[in-house]
Protein backbone atom coordinates (compact mmCIF):
# COMPACT_ATOMS: atom_id res chain seq x y z
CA UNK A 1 -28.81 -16.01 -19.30
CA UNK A 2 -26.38 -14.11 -17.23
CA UNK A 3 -24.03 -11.74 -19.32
CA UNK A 4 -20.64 -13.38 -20.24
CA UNK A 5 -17.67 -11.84 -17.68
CA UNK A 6 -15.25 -8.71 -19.80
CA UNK A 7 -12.27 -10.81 -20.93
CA UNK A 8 -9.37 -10.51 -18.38
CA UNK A 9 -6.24 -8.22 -19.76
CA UNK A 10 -2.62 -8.40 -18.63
CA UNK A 11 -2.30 -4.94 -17.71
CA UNK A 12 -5.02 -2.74 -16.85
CA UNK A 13 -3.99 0.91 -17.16
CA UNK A 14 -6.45 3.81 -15.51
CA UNK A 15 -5.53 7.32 -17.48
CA UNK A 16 -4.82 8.61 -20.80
CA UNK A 17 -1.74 10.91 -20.07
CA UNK A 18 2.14 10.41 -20.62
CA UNK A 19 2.16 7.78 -17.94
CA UNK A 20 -0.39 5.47 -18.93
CA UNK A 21 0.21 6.25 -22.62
CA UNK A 22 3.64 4.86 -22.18
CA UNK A 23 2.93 2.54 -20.00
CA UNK A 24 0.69 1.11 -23.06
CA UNK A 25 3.03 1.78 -25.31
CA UNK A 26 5.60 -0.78 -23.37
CA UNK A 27 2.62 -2.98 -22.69
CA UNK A 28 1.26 -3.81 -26.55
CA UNK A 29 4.84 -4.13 -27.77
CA UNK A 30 5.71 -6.55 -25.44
CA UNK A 31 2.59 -8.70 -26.34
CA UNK A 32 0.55 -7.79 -23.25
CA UNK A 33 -3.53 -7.27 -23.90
CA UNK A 34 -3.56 -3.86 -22.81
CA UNK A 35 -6.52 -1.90 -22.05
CA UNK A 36 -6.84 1.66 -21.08
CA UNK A 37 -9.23 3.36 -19.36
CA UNK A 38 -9.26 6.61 -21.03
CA UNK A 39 -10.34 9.00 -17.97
CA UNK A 40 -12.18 12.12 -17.58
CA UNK A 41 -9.75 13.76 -20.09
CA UNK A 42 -8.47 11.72 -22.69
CA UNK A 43 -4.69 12.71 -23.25
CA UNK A 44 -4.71 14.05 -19.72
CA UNK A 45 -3.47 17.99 -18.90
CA UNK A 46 -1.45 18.01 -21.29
CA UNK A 47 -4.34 18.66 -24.04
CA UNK A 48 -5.51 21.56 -22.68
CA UNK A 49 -1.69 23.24 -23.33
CA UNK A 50 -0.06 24.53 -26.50
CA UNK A 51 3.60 24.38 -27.46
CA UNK A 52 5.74 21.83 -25.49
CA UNK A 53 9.42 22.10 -25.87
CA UNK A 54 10.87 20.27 -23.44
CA UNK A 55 9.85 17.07 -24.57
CA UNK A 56 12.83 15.38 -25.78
CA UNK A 57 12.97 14.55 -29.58
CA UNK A 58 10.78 17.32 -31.13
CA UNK A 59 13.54 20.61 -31.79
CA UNK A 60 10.82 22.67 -32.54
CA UNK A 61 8.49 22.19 -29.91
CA UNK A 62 5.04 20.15 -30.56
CA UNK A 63 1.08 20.96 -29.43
CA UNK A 64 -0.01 19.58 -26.29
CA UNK A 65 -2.62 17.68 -27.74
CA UNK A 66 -0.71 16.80 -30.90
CA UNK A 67 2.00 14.76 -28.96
CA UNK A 68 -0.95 12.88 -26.96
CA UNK A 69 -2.83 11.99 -29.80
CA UNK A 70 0.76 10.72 -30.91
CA UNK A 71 1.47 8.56 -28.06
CA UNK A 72 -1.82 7.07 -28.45
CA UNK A 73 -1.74 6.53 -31.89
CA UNK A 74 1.16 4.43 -31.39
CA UNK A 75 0.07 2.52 -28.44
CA UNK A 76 -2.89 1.33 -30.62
CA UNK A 77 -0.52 0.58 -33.44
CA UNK A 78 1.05 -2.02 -31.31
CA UNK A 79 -2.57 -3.31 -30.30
CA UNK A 80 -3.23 -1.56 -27.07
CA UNK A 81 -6.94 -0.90 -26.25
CA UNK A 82 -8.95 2.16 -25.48
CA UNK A 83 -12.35 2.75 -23.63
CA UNK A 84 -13.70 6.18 -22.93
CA UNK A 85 -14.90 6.83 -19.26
CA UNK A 86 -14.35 7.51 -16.03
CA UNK A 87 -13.91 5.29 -13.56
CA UNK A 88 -16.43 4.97 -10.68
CA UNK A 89 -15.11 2.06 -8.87
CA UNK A 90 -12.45 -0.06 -8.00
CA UNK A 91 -11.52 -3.43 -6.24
CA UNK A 92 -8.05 -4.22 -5.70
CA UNK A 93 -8.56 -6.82 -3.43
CA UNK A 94 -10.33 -9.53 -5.92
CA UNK A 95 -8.26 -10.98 -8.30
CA UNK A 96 -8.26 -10.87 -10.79
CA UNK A 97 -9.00 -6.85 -10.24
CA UNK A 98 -11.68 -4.82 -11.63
CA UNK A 99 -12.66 -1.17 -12.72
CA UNK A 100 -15.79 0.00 -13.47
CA UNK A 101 -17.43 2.45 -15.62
CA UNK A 102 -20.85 3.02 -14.08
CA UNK A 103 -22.24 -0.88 -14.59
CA UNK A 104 -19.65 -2.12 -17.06
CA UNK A 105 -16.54 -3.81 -15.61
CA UNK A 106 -12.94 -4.50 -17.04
CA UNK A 107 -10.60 -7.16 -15.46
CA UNK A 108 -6.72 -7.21 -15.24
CA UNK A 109 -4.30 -9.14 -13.84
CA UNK A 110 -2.19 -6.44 -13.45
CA UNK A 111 -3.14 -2.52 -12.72
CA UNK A 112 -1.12 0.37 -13.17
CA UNK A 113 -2.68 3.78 -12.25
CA UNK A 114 -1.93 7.18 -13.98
CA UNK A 115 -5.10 8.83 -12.88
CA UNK A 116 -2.51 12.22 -12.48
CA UNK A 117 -3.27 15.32 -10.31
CA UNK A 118 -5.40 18.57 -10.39
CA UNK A 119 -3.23 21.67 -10.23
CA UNK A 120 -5.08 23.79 -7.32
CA UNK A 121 -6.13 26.91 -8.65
CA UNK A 122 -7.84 30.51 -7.14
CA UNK A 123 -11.60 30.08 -8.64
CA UNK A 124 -11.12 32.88 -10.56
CA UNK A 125 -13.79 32.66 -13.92
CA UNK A 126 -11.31 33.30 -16.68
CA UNK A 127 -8.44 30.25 -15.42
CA UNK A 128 -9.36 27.82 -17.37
CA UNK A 129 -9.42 29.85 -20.47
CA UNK A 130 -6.36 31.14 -19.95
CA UNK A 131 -4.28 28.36 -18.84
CA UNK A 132 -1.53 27.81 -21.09
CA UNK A 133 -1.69 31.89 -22.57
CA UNK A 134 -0.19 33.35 -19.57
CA UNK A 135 -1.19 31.21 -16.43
CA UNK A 136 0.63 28.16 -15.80
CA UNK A 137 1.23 25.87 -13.09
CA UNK A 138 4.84 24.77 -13.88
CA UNK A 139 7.66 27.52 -13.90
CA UNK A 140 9.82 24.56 -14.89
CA UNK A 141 8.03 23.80 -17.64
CA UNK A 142 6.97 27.73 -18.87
CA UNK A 143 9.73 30.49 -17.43
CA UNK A 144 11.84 30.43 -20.63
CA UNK A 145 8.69 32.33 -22.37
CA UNK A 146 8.92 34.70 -20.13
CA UNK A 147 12.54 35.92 -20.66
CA UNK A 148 12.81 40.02 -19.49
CA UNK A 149 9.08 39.63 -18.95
CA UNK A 150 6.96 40.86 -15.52
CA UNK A 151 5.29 37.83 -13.58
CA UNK A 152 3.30 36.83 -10.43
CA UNK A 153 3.62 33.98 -8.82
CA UNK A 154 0.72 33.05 -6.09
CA UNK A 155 1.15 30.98 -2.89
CA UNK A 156 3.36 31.42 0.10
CA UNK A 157 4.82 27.55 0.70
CA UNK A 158 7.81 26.08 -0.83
CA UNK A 159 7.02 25.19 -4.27
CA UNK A 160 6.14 29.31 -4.59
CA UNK A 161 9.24 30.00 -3.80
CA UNK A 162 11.35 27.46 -6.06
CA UNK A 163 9.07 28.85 -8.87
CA UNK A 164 9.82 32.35 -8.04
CA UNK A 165 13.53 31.34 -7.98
CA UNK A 166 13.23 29.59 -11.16
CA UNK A 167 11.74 32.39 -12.49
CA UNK A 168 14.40 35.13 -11.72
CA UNK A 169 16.50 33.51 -14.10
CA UNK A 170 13.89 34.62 -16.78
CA UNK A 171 11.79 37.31 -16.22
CA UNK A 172 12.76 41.02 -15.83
CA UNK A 173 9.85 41.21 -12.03
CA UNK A 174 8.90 38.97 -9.99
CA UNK A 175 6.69 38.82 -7.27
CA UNK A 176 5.54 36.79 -4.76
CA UNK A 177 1.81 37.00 -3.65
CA UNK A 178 0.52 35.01 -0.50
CA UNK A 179 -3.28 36.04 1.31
CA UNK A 180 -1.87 35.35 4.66
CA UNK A 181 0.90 37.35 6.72
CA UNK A 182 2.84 34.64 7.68
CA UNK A 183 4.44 32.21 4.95
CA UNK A 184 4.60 28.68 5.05
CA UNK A 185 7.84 28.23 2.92
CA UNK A 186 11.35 27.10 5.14
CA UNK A 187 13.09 30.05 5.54
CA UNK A 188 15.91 29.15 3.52
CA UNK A 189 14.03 28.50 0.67
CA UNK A 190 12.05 31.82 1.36
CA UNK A 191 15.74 34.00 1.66
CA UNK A 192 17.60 32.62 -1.43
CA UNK A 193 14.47 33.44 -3.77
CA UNK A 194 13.88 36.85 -2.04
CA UNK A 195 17.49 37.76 -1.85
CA UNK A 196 17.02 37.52 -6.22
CA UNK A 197 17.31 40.10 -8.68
CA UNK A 198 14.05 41.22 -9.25
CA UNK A 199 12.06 39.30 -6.77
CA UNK A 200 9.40 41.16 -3.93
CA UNK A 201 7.30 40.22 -1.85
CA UNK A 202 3.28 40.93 -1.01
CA UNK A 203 1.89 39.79 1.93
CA UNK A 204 -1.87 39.60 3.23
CA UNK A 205 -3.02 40.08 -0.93
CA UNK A 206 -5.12 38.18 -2.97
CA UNK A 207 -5.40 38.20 -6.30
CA UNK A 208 -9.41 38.56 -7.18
CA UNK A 209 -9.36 38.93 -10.89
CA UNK A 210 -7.56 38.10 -14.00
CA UNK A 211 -7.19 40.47 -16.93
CA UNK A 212 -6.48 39.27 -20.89
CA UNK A 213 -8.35 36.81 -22.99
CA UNK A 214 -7.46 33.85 -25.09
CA UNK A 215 -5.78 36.20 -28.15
CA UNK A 216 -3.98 38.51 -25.91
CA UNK A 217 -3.27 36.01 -23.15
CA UNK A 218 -2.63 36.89 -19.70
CA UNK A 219 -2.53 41.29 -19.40
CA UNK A 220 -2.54 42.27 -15.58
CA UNK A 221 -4.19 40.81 -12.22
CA UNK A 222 -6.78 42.41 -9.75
CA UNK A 223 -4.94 42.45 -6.12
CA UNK A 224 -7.04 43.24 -2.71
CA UNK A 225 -4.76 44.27 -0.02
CA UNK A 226 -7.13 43.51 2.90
CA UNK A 227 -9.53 45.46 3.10
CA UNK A 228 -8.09 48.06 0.62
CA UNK A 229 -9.95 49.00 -2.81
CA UNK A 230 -8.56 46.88 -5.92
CA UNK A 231 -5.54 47.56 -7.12
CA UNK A 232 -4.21 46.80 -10.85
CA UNK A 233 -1.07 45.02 -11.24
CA UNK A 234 0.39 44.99 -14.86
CA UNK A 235 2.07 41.84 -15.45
CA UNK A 236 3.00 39.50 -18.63
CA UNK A 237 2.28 36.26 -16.51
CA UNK A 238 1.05 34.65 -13.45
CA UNK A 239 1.89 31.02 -11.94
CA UNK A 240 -0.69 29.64 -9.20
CA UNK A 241 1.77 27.60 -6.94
CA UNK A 242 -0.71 26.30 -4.45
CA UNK A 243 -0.53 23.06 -4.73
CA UNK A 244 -2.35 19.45 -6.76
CA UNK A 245 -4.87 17.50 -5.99
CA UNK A 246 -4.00 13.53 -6.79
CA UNK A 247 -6.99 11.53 -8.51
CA UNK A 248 -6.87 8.90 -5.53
CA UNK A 249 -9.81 9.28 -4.02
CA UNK A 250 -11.23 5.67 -5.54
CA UNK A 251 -8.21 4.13 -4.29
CA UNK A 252 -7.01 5.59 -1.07
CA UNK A 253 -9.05 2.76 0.74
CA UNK A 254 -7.37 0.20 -0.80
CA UNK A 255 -4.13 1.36 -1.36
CA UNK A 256 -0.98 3.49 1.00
CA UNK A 257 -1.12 6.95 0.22
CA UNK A 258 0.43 9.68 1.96
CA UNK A 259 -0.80 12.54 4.01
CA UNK A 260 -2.24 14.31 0.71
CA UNK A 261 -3.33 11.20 -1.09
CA UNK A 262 -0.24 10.87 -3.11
CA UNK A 263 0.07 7.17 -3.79
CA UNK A 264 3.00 5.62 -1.96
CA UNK A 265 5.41 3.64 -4.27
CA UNK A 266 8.70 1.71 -3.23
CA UNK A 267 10.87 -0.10 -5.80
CA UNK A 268 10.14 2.45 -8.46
CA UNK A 269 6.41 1.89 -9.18
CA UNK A 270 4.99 -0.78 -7.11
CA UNK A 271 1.80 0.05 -4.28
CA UNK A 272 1.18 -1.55 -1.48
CA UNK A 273 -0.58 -4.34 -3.14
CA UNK A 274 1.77 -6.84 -4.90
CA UNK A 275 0.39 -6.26 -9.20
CA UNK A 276 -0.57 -2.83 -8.41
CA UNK A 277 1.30 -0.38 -10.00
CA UNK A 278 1.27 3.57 -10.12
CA UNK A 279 2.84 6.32 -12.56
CA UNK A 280 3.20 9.60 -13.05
CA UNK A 281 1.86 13.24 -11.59
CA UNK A 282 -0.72 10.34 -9.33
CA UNK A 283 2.71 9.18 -7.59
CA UNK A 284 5.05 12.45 -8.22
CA UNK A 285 4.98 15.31 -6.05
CA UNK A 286 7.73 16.70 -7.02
CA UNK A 287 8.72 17.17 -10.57
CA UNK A 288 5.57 16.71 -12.28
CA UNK A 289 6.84 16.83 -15.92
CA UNK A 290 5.58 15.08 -18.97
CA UNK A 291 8.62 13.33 -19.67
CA UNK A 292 9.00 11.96 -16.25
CA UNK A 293 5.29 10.35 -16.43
CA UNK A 294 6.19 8.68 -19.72
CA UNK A 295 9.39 7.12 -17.80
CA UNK A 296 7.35 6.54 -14.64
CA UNK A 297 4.80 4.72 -17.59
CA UNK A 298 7.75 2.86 -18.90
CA UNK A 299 8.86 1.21 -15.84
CA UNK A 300 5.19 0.45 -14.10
CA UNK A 301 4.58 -1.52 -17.21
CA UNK A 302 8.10 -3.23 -17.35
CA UNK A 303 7.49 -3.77 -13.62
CA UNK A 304 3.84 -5.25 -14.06
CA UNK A 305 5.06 -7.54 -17.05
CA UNK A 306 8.31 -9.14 -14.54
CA UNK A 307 5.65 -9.41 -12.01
CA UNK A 308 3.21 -11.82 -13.90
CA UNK A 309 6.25 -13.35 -15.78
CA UNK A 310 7.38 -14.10 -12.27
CA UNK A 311 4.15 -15.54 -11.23
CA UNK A 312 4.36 -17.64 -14.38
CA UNK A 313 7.39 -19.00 -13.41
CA UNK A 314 6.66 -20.26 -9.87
CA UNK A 315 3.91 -22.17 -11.64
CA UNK A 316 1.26 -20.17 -10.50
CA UNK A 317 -1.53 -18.09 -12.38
CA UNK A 318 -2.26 -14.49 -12.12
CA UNK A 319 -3.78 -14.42 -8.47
């Protein structure tokens, strides 16, 4: 006998962070089935950090992976389901759509997807390990730690320099390291951080080694000038500013995406195809914050319920 079809939910959600936590959360307590596909790391980035405190409603900060396992607890609470996995496949073109894990497949009349982004960073051994005691990827989210403190920041487009600016409110040094000679920042963005309190410039230097460890966090950097011999740079922090990756390479044949594979949304959350929703870091090039997932989560589900609802109404069925 041929195995029975995976029962068909009202929202699928791909990812496990802010977004599609919230987006569950909205989901389950509005009576949806909800299932979500938990993703390569359950709780998304945010696990691998430590104190948050710019998420609103917790004055003394909370852990990174305290707050996820949080959100998730109460998404289940309201009935929301979890898988573990990563998704290998995806057709958004058969209704009612379908994700797999390897050969098992889940069904949803709706999607949303919070797959998130990769923060680019320099290959360096030791980044992972430090990330989150010294290195970060978000001066927005990390520069008030820093206050009267020495810090790099790496990467010579705009976002470097809006970090570095960010920064000079903070920290006592700042300075800007790009490889190249020539910067890819506007120049007016370039000027107003450079023309900063504290705030140089190194061109044509790389940064080839990190120095500090998990207890004493981030200690000093390893710069090349060229061809020059190694120079040690004392510093308190460093912020890679080079750029994310999106986790849209399963969909970017299906779906609009922009020129670096940023899903394309209109009307808040919506994608190209009418049921498909994304939220979150996936979607967000720009501010990237936990607590603008979560409300990116909130609508794509709200969105994704009026859409069926709608659907209902004209009589119809979930395509």
């Amino acid at each position: 006998m041929p195995a029975p079809e995976a029962p068909v939910y009202r929202q699928l959600i791909l990812g496990s962070g802010p977004a599609g936590l919230t987006a569950a959360i909205y989901a389950a307590r509005n009576n949806s089935t909800a299932l979500v596909i938990q993703g390569a790391q359950p709780g998304g980035q945010l696990t691998g950090t430590t104190t948050i405190d710019n998420f609103p409603g917790f004055a003394e900060g909370i852990e990174g992976p305290v707050l996820m396992e949080q959100m998730a607890a109460q998404a289940r609470r309201f009935g929301a389901e979890f898988v573990e996995g990563i998704i290998t496949r995806v057709d958004l073109a058969t209704r009612p759509f379908r994700a797999w894990l390897d050969d098992v497949c889940y069904r949803g009349d709706s999607v949303i997807i919070c797959t998130g982004a990769i923060p680019r960073l320099l290959g360096l051994a030791n980044e992972w390990e430090l990330m989150g005691r010294g290195l970060s990827v978000c001066a927005t989210c990390d520069a008030f730690f820093y206050k009267g403190k020495e810090v790099v920041v790496v990467g010579g487009g705009d976002t470097a320099f809006d970090e570095a600016a960010h920064l000079a409110r903070f920290a006592r040094k700042v300075t800007v390291i790009h490889r190249r000679d020539t910067l890819r920042a506007t120049p007016m963005l370039r000027d107003r951080a450079l023309a900063l309190p504290g705030v140089t410039l190194r061109l044509n230097t790389r940064v080839v080694a990190l120095r500090g460890d998990r207890s004493s966090g981030v200690t000093g950097v390893t710069l090349q000038d060229g061809g020059g011999p190694p120079e040690e740079l004392a510093c308190d922090g460093i912020f890679i500013a080079i750029g994310h990756t999106p986790n849209t390479a399963l969909f970017r044949d299906q779906l609009e995406v922009d020129a670096d594979g940023y899903i394309l949304t209109r009307d808040f959350t919506a994608t190209s195809i009418p049921g498909v929703f994304a939220a979150g870091d996936v979607q967000d090039r720009h501010f990237r914050q936990a607590v603008t997932a979560a409300a990116s989560g909130c609508m794509a589900a709200m969105q994704a319920e009026r859409y069926l609802e709608n659907l209902g109404s004209q009589g119809e069925s979930p395509p």
